[in-house]
C-alpha atoms as a PDB file:
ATOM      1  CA  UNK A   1     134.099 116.141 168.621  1.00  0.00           C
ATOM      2  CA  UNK A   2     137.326 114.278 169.662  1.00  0.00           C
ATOM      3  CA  UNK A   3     137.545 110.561 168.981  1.00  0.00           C
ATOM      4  CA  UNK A   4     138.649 108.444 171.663  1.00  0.00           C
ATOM      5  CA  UNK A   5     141.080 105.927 170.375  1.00  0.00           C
ATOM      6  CA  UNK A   6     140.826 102.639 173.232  1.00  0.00           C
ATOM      7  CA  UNK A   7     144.841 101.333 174.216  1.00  0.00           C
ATOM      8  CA  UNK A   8     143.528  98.110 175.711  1.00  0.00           C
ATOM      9  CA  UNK A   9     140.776  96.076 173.872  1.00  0.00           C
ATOM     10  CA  UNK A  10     139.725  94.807 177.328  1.00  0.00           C
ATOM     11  CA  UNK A  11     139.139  98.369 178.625  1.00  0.00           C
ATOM     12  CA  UNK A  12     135.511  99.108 179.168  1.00  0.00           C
ATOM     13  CA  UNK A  13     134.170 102.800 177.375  1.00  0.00           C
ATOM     14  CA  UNK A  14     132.659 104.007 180.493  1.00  0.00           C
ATOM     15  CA  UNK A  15     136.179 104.208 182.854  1.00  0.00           C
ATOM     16  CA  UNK A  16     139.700 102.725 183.131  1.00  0.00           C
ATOM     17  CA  UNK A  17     138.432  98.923 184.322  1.00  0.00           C
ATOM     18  CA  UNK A  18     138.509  96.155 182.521  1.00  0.00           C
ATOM     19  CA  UNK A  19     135.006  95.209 180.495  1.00  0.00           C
ATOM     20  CA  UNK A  20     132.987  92.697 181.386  1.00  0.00           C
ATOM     21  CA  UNK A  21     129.615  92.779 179.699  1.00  0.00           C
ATOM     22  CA  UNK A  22     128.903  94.039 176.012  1.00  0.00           C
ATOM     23  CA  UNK A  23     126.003  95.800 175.579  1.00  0.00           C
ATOM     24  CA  UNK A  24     124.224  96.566 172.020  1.00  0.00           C
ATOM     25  CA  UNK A  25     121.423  99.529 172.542  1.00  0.00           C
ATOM     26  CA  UNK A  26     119.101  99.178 170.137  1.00  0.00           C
ATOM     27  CA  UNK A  27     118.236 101.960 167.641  1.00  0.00           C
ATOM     28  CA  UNK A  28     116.274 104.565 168.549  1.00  0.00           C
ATOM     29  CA  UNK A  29     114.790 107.673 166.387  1.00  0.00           C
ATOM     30  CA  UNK A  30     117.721 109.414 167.308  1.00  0.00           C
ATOM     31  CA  UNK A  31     119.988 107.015 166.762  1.00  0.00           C
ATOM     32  CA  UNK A  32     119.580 104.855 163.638  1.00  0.00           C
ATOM     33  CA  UNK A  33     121.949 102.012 164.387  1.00  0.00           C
ATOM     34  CA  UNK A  34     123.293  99.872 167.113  1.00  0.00           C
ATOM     35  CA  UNK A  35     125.571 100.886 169.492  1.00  0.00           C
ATOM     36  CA  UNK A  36     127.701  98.646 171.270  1.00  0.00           C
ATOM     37  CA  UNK A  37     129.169  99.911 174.812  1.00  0.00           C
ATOM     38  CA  UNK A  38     131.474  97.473 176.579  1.00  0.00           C
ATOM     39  CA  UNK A  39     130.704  97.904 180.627  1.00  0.00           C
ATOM     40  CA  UNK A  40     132.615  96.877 184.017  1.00  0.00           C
ATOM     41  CA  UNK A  41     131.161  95.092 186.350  1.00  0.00           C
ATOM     42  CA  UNK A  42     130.327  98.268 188.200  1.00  0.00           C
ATOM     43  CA  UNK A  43     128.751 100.389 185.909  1.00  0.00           C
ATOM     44  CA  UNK A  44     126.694  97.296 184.799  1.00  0.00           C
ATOM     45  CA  UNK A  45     125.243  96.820 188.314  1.00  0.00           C
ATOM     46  CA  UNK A  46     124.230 100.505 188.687  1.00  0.00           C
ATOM     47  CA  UNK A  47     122.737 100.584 184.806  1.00  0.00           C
ATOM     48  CA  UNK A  48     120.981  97.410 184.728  1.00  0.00           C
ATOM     49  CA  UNK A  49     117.521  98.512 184.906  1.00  0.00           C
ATOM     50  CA  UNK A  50     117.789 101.167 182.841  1.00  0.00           C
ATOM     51  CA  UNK A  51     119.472  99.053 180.036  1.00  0.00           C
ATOM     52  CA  UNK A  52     116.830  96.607 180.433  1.00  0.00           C
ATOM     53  CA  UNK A  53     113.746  99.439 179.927  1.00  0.00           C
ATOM     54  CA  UNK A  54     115.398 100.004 176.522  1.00  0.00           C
ATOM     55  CA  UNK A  55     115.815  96.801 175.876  1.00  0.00           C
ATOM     56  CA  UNK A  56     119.707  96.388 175.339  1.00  0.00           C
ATOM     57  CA  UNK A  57     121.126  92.933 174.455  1.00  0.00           C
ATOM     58  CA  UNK A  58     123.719  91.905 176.996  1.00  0.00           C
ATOM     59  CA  UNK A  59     126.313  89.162 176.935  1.00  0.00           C
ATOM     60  CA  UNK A  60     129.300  88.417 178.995  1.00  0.00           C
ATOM     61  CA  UNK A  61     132.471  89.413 177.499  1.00  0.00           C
ATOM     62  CA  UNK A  62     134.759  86.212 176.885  1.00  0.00           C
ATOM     63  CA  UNK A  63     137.611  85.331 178.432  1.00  0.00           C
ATOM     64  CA  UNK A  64     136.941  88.224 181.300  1.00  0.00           C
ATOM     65  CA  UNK A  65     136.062  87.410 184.897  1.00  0.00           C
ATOM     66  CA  UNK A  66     132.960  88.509 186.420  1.00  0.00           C
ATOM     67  CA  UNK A  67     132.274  88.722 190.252  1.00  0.00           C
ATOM     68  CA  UNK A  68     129.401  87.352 192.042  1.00  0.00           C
ATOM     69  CA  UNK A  69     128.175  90.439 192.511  1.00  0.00           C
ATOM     70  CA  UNK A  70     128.074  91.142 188.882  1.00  0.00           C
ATOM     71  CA  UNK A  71     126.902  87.398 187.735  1.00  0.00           C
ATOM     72  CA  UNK A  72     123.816  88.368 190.258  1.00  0.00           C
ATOM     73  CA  UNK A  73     122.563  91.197 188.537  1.00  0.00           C
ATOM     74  CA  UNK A  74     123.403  89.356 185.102  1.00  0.00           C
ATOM     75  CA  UNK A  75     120.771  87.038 186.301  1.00  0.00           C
ATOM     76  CA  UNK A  76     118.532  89.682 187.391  1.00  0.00           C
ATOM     77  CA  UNK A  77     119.076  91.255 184.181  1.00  0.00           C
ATOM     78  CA  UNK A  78     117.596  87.685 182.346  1.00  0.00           C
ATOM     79  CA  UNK A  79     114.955  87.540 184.464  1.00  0.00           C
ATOM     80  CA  UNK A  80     113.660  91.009 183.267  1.00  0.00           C
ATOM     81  CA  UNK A  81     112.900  89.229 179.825  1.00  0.00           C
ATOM     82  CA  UNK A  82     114.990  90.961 178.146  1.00  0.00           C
ATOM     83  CA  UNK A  83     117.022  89.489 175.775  1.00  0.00           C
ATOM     84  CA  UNK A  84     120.444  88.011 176.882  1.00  0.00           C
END
């Protein structure tokens, strides 16, 4: 398996934009430990349910700027009840 070796700290794992959210997946039988997966904006909006049925923490990245649109389903995302 290759390693991916990130150029820009800012640069979310999922495509070239920058990150705005961190994400920390909890572990899972599979997967013994955290995993942390830093998200734009976009793929944030289209994954927020899904992150909240596994119950993924979620903060806002310092320091980066999220839209409206984004801040919304950040919102949505604390009003799931899932932790924040």
């Amino acid at each position: 398996m290759e390693t991916r070796h990130v150029s820009d700290p800012d640069q979310a794992c999922c495509c070239p934009a920058r990150a705005t959210v961190r994400v920390i997946m909890p572990p899972t039988p599979n997967r013994p430990n955290e995993t942390d997966l830093l998200l734009c904006g976009h793929h944030f909006r289209v994954s927020w349910r899904a992150l909240a049925a596994q119950h993924a923490r979620v903060s806002k990245l310092g320091g980066s700027r999220v839209t409206a649109l984004t801040g919304l389903y950040l919102v949505k995302y604390q009003r799931s009840g899932t932790k924040v």
